[in-house]
C-alpha atoms as a PDB file:
ATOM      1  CA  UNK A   1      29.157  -8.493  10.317  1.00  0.00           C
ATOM      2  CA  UNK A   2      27.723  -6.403   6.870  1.00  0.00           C
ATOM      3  CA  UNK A   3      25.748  -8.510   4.037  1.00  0.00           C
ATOM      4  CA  UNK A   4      29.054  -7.929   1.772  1.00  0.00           C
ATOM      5  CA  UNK A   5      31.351  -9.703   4.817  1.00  0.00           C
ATOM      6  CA  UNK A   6      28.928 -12.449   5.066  1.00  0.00           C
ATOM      7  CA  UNK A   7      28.854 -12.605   1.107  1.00  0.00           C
ATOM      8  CA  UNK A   8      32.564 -13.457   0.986  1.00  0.00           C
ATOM      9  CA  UNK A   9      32.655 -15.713   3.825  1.00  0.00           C
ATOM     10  CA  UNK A  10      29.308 -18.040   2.012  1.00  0.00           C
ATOM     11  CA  UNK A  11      30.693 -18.078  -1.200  1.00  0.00           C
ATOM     12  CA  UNK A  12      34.295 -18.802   0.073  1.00  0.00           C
ATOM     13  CA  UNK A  13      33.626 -22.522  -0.901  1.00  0.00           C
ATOM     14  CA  UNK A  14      32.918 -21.230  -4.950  1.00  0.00           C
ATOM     15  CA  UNK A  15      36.214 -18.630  -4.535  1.00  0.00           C
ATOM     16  CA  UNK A  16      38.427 -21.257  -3.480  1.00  0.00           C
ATOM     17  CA  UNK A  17      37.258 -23.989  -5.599  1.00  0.00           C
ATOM     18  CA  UNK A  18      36.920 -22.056  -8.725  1.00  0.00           C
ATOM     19  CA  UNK A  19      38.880 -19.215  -8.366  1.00  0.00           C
ATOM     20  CA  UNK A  20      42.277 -19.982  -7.288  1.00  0.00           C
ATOM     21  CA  UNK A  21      42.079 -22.357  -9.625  1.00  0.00           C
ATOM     22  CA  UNK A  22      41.771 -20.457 -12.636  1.00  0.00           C
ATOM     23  CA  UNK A  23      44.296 -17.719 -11.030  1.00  0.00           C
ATOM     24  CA  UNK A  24      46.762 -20.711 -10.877  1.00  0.00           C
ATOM     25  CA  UNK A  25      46.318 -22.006 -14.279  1.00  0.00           C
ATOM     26  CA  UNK A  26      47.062 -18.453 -15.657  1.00  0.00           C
ATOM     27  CA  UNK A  27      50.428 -18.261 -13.400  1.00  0.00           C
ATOM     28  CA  UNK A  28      51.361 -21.550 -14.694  1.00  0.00           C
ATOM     29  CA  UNK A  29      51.392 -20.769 -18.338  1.00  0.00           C
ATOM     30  CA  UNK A  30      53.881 -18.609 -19.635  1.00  0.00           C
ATOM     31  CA  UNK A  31      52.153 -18.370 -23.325  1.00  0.00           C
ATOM     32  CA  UNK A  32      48.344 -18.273 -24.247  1.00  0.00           C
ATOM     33  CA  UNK A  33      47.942 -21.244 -26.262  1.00  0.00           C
ATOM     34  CA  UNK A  34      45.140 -24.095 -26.846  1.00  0.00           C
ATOM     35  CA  UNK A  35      46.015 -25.893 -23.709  1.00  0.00           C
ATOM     36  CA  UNK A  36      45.239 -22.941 -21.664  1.00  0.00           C
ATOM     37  CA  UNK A  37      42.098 -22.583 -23.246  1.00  0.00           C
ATOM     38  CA  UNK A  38      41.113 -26.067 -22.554  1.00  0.00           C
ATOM     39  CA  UNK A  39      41.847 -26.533 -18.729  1.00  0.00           C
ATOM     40  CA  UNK A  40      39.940 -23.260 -18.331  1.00  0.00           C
ATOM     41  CA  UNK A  41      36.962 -24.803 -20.307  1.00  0.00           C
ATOM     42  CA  UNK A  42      37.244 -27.197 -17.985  1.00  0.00           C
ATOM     43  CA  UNK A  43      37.394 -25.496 -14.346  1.00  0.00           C
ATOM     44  CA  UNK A  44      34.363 -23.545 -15.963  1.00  0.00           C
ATOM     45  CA  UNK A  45      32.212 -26.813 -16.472  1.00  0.00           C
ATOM     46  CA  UNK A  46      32.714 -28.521 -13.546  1.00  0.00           C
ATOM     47  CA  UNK A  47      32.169 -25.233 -11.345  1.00  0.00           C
ATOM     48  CA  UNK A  48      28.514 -25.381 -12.797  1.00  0.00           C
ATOM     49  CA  UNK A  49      28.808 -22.511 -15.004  1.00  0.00           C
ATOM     50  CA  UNK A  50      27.571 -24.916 -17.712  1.00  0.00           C
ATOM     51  CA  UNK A  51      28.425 -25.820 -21.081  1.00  0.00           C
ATOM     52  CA  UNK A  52      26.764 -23.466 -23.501  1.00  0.00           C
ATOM     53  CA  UNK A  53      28.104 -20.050 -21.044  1.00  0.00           C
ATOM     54  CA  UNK A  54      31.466 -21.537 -20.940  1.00  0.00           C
ATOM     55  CA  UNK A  55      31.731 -21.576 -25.247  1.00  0.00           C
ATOM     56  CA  UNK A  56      30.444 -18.028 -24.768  1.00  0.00           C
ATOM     57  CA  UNK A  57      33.309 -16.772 -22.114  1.00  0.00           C
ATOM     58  CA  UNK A  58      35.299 -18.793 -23.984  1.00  0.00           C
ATOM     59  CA  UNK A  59      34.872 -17.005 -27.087  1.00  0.00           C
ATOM     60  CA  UNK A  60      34.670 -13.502 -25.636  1.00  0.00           C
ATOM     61  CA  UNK A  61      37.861 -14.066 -23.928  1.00  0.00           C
ATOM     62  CA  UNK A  62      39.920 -15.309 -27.227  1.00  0.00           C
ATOM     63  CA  UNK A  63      38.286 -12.255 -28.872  1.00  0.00           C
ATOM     64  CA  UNK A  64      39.498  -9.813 -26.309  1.00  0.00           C
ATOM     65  CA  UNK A  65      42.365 -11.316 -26.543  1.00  0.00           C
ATOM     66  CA  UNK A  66      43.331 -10.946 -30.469  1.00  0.00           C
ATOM     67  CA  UNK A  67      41.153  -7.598 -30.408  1.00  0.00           C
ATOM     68  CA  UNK A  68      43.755  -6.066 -27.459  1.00  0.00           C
ATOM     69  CA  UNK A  69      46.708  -7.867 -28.689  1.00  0.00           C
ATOM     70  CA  UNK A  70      47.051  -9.312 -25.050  1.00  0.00           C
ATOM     71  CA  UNK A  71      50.380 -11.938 -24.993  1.00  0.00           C
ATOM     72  CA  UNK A  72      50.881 -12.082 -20.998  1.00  0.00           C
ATOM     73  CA  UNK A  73      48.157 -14.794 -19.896  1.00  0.00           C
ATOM     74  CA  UNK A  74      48.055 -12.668 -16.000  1.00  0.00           C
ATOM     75  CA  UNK A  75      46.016 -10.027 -18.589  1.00  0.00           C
ATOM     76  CA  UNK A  76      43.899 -12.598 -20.277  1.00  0.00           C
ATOM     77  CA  UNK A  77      43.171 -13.597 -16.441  1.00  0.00           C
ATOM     78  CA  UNK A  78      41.983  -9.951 -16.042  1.00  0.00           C
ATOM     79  CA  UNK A  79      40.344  -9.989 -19.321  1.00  0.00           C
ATOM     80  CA  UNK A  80      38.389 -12.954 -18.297  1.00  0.00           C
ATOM     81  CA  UNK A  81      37.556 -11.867 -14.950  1.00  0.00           C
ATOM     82  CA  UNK A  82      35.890  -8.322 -16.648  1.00  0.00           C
ATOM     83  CA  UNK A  83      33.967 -10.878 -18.698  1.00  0.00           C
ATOM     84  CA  UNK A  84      32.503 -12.497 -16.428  1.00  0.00           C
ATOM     85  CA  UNK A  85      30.947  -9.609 -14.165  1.00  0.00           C
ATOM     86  CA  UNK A  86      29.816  -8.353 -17.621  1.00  0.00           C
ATOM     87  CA  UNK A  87      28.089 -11.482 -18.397  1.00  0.00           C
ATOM     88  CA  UNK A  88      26.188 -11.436 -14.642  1.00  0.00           C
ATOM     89  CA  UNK A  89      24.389  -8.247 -15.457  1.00  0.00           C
ATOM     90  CA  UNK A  90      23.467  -5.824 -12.881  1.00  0.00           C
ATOM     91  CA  UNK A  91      20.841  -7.070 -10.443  1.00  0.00           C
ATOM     92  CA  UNK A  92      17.133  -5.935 -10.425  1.00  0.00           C
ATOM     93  CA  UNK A  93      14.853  -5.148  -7.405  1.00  0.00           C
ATOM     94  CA  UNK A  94      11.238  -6.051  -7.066  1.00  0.00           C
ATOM     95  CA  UNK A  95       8.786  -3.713  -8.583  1.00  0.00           C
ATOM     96  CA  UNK A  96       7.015  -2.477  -5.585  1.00  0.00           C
ATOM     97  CA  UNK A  97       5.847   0.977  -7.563  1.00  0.00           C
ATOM     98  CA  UNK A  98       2.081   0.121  -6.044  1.00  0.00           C
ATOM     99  CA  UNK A  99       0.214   0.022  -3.285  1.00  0.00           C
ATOM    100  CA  UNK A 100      -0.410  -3.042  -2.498  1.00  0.00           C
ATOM    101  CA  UNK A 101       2.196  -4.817  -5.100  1.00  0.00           C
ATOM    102  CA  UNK A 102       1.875  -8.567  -5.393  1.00  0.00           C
ATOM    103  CA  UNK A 103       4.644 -11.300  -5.416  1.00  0.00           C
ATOM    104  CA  UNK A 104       3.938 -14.624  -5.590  1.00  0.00           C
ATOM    105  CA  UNK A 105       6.720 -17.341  -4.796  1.00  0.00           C
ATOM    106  CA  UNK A 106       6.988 -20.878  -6.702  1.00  0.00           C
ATOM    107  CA  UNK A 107       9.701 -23.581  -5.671  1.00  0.00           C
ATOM    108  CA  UNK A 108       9.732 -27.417  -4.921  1.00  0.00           C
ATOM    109  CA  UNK A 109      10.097 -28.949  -1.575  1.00  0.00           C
ATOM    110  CA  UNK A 110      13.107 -28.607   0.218  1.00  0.00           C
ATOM    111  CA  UNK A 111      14.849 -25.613  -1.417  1.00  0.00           C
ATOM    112  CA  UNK A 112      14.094 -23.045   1.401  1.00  0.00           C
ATOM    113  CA  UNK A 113      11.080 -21.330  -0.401  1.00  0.00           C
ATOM    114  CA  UNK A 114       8.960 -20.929   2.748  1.00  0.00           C
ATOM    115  CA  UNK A 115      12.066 -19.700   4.957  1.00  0.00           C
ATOM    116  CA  UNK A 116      13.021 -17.040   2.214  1.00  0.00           C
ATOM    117  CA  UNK A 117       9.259 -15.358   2.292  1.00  0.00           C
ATOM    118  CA  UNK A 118       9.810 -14.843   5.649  1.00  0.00           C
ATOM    119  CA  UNK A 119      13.070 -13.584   5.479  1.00  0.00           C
ATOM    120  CA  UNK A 120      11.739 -11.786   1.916  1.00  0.00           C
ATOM    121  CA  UNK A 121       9.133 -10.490   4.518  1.00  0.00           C
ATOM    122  CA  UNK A 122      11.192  -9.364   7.084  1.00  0.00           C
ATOM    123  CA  UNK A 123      13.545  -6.924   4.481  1.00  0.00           C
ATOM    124  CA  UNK A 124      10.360  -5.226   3.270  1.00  0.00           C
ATOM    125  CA  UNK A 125       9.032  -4.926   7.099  1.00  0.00           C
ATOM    126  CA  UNK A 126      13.019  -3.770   8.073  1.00  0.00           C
ATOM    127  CA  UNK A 127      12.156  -1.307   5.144  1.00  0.00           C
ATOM    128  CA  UNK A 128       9.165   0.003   6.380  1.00  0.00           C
ATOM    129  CA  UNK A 129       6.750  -1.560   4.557  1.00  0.00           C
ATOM    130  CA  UNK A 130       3.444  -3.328   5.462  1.00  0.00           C
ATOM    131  CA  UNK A 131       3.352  -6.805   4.850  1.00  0.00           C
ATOM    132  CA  UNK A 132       0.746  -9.677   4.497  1.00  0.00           C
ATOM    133  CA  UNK A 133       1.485 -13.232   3.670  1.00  0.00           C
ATOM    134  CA  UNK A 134      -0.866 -15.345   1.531  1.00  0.00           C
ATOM    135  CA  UNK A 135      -1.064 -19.327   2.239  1.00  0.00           C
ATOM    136  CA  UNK A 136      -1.940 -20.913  -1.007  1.00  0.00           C
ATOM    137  CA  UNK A 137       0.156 -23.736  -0.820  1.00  0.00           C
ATOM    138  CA  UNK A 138      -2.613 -26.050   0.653  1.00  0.00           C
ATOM    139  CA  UNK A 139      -2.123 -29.206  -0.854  1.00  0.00           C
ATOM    140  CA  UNK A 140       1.462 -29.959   0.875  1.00  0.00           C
ATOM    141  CA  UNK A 141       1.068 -31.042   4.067  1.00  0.00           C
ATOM    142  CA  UNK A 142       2.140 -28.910   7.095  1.00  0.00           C
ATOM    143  CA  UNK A 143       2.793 -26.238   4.779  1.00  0.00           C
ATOM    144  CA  UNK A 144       0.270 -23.467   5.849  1.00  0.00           C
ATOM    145  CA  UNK A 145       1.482 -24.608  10.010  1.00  0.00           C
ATOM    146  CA  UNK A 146       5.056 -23.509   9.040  1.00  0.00           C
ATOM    147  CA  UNK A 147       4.147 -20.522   7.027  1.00  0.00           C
ATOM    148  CA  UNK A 148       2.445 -19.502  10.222  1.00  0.00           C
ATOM    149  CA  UNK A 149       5.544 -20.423  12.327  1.00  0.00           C
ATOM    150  CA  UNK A 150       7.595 -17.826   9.900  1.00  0.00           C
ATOM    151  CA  UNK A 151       4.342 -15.110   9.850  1.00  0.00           C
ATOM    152  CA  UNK A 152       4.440 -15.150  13.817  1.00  0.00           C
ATOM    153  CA  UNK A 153       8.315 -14.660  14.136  1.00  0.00           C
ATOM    154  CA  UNK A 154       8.591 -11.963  11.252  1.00  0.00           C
ATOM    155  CA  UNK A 155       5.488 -10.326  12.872  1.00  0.00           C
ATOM    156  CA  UNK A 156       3.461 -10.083   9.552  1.00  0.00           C
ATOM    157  CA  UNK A 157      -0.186 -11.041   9.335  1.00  0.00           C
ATOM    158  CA  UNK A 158      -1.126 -14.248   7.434  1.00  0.00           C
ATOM    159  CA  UNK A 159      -4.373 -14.889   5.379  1.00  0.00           C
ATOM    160  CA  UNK A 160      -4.986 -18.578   5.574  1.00  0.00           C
ATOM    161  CA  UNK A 161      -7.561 -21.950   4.908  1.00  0.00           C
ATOM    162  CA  UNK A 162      -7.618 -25.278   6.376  1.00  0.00           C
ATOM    163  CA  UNK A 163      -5.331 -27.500   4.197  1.00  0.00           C
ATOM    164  CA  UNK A 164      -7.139 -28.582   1.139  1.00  0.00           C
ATOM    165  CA  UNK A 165      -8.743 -25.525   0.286  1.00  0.00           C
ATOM    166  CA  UNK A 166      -9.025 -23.859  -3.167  1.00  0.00           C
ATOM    167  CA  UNK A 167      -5.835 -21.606  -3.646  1.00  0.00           C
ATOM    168  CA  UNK A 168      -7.491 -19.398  -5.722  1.00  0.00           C
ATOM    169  CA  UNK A 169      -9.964 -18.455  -2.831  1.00  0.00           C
ATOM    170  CA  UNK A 170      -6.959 -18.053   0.076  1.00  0.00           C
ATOM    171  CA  UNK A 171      -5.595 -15.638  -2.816  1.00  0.00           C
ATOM    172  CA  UNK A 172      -9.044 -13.903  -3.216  1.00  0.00           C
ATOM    173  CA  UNK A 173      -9.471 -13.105   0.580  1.00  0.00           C
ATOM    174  CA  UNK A 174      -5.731 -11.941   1.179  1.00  0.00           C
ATOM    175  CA  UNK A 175      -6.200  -9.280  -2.107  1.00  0.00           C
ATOM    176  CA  UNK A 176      -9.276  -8.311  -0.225  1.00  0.00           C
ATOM    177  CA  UNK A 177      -7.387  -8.091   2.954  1.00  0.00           C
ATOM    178  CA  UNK A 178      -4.335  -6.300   1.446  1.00  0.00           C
ATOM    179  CA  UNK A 179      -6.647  -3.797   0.132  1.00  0.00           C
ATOM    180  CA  UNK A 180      -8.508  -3.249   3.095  1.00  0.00           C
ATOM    181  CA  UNK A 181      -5.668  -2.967   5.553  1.00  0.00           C
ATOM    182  CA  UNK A 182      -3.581  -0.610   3.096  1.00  0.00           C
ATOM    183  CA  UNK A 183      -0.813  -3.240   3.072  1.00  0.00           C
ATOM    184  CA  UNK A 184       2.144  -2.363   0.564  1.00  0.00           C
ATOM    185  CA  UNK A 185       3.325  -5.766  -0.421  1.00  0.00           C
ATOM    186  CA  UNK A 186       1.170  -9.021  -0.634  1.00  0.00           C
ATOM    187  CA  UNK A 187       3.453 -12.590  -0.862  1.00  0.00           C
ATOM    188  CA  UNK A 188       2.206 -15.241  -1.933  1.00  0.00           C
ATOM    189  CA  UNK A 189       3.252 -18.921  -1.155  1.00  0.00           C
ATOM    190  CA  UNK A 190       2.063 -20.945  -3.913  1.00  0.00           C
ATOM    191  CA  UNK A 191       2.306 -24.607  -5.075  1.00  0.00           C
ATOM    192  CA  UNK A 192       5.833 -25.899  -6.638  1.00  0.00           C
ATOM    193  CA  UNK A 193       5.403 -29.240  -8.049  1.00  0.00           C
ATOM    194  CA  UNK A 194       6.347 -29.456 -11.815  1.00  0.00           C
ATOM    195  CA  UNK A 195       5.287 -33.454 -11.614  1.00  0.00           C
ATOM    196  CA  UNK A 196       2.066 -32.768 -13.120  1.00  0.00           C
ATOM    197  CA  UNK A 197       2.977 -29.007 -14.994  1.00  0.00           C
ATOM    198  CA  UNK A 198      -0.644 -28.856 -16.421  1.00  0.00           C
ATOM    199  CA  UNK A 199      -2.059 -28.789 -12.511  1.00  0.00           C
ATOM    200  CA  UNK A 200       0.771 -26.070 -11.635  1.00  0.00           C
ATOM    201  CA  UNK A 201      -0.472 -23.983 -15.019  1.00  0.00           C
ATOM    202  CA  UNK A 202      -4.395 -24.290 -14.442  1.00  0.00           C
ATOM    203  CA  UNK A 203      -3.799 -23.397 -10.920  1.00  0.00           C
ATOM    204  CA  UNK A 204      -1.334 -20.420 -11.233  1.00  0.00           C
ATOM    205  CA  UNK A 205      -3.462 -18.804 -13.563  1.00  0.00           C
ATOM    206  CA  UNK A 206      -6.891 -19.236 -11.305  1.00  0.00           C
ATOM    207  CA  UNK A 207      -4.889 -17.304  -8.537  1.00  0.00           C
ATOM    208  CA  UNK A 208      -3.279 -14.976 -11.537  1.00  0.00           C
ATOM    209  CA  UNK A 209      -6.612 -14.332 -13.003  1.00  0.00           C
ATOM    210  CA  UNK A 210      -8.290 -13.292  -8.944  1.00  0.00           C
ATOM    211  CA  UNK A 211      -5.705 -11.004  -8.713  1.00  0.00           C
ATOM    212  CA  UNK A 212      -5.975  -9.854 -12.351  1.00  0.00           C
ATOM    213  CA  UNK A 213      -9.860  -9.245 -11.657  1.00  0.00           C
ATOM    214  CA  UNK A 214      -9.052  -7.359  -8.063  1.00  0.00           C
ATOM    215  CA  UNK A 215      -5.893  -5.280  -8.451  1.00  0.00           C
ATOM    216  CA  UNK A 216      -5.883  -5.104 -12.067  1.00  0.00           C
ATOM    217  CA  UNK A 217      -3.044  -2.180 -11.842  1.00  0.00           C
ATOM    218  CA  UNK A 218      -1.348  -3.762  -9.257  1.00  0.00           C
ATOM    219  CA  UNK A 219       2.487  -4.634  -9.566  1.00  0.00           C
ATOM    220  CA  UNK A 220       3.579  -7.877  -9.878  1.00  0.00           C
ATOM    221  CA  UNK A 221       6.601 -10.403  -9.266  1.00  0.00           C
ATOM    222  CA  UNK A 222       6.427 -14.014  -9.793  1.00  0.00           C
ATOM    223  CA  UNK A 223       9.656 -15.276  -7.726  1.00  0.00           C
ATOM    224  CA  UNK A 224      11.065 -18.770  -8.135  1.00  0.00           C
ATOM    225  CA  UNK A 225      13.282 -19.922  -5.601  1.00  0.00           C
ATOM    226  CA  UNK A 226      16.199 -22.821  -6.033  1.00  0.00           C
ATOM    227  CA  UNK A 227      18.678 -24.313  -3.962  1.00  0.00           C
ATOM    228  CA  UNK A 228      22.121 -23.555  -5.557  1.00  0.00           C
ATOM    229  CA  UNK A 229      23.774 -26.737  -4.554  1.00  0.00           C
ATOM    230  CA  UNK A 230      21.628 -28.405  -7.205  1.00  0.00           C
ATOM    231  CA  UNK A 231      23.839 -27.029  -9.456  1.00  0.00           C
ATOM    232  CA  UNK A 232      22.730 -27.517 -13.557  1.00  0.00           C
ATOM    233  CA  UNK A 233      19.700 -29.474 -11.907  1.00  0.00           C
ATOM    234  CA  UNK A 234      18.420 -26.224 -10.750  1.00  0.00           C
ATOM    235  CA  UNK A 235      18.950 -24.642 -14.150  1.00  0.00           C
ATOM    236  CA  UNK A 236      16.961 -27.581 -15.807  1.00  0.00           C
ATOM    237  CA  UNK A 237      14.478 -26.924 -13.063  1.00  0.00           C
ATOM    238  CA  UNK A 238      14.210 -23.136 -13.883  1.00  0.00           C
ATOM    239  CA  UNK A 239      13.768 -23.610 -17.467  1.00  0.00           C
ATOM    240  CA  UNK A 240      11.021 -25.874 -16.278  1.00  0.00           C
ATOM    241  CA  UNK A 241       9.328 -23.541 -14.085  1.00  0.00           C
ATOM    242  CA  UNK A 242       9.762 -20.738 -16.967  1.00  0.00           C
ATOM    243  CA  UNK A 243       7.450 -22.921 -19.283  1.00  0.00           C
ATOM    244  CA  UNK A 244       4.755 -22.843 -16.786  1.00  0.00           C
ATOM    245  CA  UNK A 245       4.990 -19.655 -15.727  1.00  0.00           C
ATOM    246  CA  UNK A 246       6.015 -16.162 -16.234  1.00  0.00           C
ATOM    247  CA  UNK A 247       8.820 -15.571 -14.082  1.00  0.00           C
ATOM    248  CA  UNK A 248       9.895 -12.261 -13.338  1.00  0.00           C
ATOM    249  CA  UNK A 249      12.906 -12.833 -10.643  1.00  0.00           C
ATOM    250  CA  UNK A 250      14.702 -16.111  -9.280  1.00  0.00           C
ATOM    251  CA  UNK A 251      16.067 -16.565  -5.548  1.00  0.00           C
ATOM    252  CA  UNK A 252      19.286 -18.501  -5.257  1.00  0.00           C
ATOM    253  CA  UNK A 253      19.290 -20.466  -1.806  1.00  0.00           C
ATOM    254  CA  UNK A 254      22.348 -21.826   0.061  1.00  0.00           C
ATOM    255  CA  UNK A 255      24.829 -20.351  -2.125  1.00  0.00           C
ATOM    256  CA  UNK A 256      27.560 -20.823   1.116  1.00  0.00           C
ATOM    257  CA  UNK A 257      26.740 -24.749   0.695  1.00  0.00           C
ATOM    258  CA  UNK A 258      28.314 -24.898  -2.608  1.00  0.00           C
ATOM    259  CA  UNK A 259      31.553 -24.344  -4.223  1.00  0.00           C
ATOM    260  CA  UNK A 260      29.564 -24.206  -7.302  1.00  0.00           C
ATOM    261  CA  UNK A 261      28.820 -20.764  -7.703  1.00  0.00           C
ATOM    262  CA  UNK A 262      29.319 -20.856 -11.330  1.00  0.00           C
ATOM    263  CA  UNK A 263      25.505 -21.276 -11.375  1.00  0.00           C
ATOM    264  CA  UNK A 264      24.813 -17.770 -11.066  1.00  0.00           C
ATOM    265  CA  UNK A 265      26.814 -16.951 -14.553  1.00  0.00           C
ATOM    266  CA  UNK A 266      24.620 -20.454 -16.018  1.00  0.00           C
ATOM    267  CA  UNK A 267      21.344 -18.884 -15.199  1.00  0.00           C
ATOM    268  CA  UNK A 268      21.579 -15.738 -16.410  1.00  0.00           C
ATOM    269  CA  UNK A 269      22.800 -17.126 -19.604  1.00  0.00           C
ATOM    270  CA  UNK A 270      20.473 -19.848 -20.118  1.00  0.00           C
ATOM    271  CA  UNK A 271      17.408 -18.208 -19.243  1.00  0.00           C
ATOM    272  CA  UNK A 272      17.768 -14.791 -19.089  1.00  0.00           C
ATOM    273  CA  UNK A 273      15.660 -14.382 -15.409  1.00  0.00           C
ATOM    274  CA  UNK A 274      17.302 -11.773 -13.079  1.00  0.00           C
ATOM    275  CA  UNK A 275      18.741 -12.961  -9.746  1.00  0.00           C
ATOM    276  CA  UNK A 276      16.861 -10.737  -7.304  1.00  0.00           C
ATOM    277  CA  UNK A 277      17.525 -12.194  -3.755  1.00  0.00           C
ATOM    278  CA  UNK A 278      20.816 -14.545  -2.714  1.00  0.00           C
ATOM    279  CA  UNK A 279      20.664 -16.268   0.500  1.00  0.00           C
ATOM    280  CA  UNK A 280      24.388 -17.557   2.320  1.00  0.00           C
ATOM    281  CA  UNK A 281      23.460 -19.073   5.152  1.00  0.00           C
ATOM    282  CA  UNK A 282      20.194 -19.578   8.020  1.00  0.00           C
ATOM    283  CA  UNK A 283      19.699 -16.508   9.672  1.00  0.00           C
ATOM    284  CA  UNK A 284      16.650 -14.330   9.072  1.00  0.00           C
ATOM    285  CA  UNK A 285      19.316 -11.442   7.490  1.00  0.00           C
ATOM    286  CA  UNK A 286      21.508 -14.175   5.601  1.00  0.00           C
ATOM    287  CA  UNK A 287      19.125 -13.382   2.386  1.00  0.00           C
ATOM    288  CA  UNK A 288      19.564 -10.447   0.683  1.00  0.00           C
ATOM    289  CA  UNK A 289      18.771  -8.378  -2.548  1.00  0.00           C
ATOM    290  CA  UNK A 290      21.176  -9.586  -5.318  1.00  0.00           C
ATOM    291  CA  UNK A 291      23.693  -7.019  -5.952  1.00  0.00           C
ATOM    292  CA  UNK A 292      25.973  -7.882  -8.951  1.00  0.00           C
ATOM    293  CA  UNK A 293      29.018  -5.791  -8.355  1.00  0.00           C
ATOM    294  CA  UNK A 294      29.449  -7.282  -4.738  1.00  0.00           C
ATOM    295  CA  UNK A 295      28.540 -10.986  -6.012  1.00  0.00           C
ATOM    296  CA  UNK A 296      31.566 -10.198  -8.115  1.00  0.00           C
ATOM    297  CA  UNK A 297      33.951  -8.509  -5.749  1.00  0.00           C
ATOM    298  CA  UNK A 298      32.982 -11.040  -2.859  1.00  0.00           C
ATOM    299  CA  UNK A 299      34.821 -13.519  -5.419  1.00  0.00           C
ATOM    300  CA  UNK A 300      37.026 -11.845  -7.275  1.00  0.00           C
ATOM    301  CA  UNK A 301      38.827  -9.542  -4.576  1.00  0.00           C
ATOM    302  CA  UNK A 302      41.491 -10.704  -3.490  1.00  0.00           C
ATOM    303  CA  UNK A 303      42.554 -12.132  -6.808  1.00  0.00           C
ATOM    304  CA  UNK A 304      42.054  -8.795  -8.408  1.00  0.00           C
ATOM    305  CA  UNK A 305      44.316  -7.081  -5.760  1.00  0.00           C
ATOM    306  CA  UNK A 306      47.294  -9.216  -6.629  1.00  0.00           C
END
């Protein structure tokens, strides 16, 4: 089975939830009026496309709608479904443009973030590309034994302490080691927890300022990964993140756990980070680059072809 086939079977939960809805609120109505407007608003909210994105489709669609002259509501339908792959923007890959580029990887326990470096790992290696892994999460327990677990099956190298150590010098010896092994993409697994932001800051920008001082031309990503059956929680948790870091790219985990896939459309809007990765299930190849035309065909499809 392709990515795209395994795209519309994960987010078959979100197209069924959200989707036929909406497609069966515009067959019901025979007239665009108010009350159309206001069961939409509400399929929108409750599919975790949040509040502030829903006023905006909302407004774009009403818009289109007196700007086109549309009176059947199966064209405001396709009006709104035109709006919404507009609003999702088109996807961006990492910038890889050196050799070795750097991408570091933030997210909280329990979201998947050490599973999608090694899967994150293993499409760069499919690629053709050298990878080394970096294991500067040392303060959470086990984590450097499972990042080794992942290194071992993806058949990357690892650079790793004992637990405890300074992140900043695991960082140091794997830009060394990158360097000296020509490797074309350093990740980095660093710390997540936003309990104490000031300790995430102070050490993000020790390991930002060894790299800074080593590969000063070097390319860089800052990834945050979160689970998308946290739904707004996530987005709260992004905007977070985004305050105590500069994140370049967010990965959106177990998107086939959710029939909230709205989230994608709240993101973008709220924060204005590109999706670059989508995972839909466990499998080392269920995680791939985030490709906006085939988000939006994987739900809109079959609707469209009505």
């Amino acid at each position: 089975m392709g990515f795209f086939e395994k795209l519309k079977a994960g987010l078959q939960k979100t197209k069924e939830a959200v989707f036929k809805q909406v497609t069966s609120l515009f067959s019901r109505y025979t007239v665009i009026d108010d009350d159309l407007y206001e069961e939409l608003e509400e399929i929108l909210i409750t599919s975790d496309v949040g509040v502030n994105t829903t006023e905006e489709i909302l407004e774009r669609l009403q818009d289109t709608v007196k700007k086109e002259k549309i009176t059947e509501p199966e064209e405001a339908r396709r009006a709104l479904m035109r709006i919404l792959a507009d609003m999702i923007g088109e996807g961006e890959p990492l910038d890889l443009s050196t050799t070795p580029s750097v991408v570091l990887v933030i997210g909280v326990n329990g979201v998947g973030k050490t599973t999608s470096i090694a899967k994150i790992a293993n499409l760069l290696k499919n690629e053709g590309k050298t990878v080394l892994l970096a294991a500067a999460d040392t303060f959470r327990a086990a984590a450097i034994d499972q990042i080794a677990v992942w290194a071992d099956r993806v058949g990357v190298d690892l650079i790793r302490h004992e637990e405890g150590s300074d992140p900043a010098s695991v960082v140091f010896d794997a830009v060394n080691a990158a360097k000296s092994r020509h490797a074309d993409v350093l990740i980095v697994d660093t710390a997540g927890r936003l309990h104490n932001k000031k300790n995430l800051m102070d050490e993000l920008a020790k390991i930002n300022r060894v790299i800074l001082r080593e590969l000063p031309d070097a390319a860089r990503e800052t990834l945050l990964i979160l689970d998308a059956t946290t739904g707004q929680n996530a987005v709260i948790q992004a905007s977070e993140f985004k305050n105590a870091a500069d994140i370049t790219g967010l990965v959106l985990t177990k998107l086939d756990g959710t029939a909230k896939g709205g989230i994608v459309f709240s993101i973008k809007k709220e924060l204005d980070i590109p999706v670059k990765y989508i995972g839909v299930g466990e499998k080392m190849d269920d995680l791939q680059p985030f490709v906006a035309e085939d988000f939006v065909r994987a739900i809109f499809e079959e609707e469209e072809s009505s």
